[in-house]
N, C-alpha and C. Protein backbone atom coordinates (compact mmCIF):
# COMPACT_ATOMS: atom_id res chain seq x y z
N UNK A 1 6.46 6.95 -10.27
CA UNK A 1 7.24 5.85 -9.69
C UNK A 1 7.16 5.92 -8.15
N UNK A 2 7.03 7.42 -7.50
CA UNK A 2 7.50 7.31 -6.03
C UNK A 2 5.65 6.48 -5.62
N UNK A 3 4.62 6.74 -6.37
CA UNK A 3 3.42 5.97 -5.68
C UNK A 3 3.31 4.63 -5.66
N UNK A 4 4.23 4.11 -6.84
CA UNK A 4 4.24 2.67 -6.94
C UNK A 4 5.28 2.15 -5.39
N UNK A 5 6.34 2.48 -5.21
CA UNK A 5 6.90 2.47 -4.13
C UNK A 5 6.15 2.60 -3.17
N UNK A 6 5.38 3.73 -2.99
CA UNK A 6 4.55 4.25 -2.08
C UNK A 6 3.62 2.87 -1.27
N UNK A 7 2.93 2.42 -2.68
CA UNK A 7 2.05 1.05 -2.58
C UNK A 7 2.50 0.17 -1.95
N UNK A 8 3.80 -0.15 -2.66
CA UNK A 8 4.90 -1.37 -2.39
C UNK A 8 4.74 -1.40 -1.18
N UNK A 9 5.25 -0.35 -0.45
CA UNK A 9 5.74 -0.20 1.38
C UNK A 9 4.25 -0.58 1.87
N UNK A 10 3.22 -0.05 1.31
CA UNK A 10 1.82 -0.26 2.07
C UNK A 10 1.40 -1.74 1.89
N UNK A 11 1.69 -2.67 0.54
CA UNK A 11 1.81 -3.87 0.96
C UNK A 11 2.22 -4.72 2.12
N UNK A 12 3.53 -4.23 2.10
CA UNK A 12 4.08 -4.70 2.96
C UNK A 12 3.82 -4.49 4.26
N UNK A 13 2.90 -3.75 4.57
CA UNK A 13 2.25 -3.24 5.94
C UNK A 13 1.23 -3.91 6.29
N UNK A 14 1.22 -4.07 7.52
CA UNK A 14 -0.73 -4.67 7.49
C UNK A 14 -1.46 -4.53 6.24
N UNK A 15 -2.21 -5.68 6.31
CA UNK A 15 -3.10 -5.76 5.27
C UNK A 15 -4.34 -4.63 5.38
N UNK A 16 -4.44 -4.66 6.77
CA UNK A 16 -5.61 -3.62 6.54
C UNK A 16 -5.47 -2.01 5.48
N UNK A 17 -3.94 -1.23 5.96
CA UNK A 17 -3.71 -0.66 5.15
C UNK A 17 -3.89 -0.52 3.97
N UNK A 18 -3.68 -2.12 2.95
CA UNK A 18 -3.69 -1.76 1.76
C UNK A 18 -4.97 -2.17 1.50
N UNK A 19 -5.79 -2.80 2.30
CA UNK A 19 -7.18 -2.60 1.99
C UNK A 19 -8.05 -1.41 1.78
N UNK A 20 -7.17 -0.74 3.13
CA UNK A 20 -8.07 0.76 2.52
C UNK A 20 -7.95 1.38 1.02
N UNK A 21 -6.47 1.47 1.17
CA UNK A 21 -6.06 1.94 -0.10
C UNK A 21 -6.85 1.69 -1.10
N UNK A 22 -6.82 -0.07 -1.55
CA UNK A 22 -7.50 -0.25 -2.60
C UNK A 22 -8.80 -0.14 -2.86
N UNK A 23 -9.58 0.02 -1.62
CA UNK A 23 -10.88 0.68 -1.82
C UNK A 23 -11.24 2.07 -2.08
């Protein structure tokens, strides 16, 4: 659960962030 949160917050951050992520 805390990574889904984790994600959540990185959504909500610049996009670039969760771009990395999801790559």
């Amino acid at each position: 659960m805390n990574k889904i949160i984790f994600f959540s917050d990185v959504t909500q951050t610049p996009p670039i962030l969760n771009d990395a992520f999801e790559t």
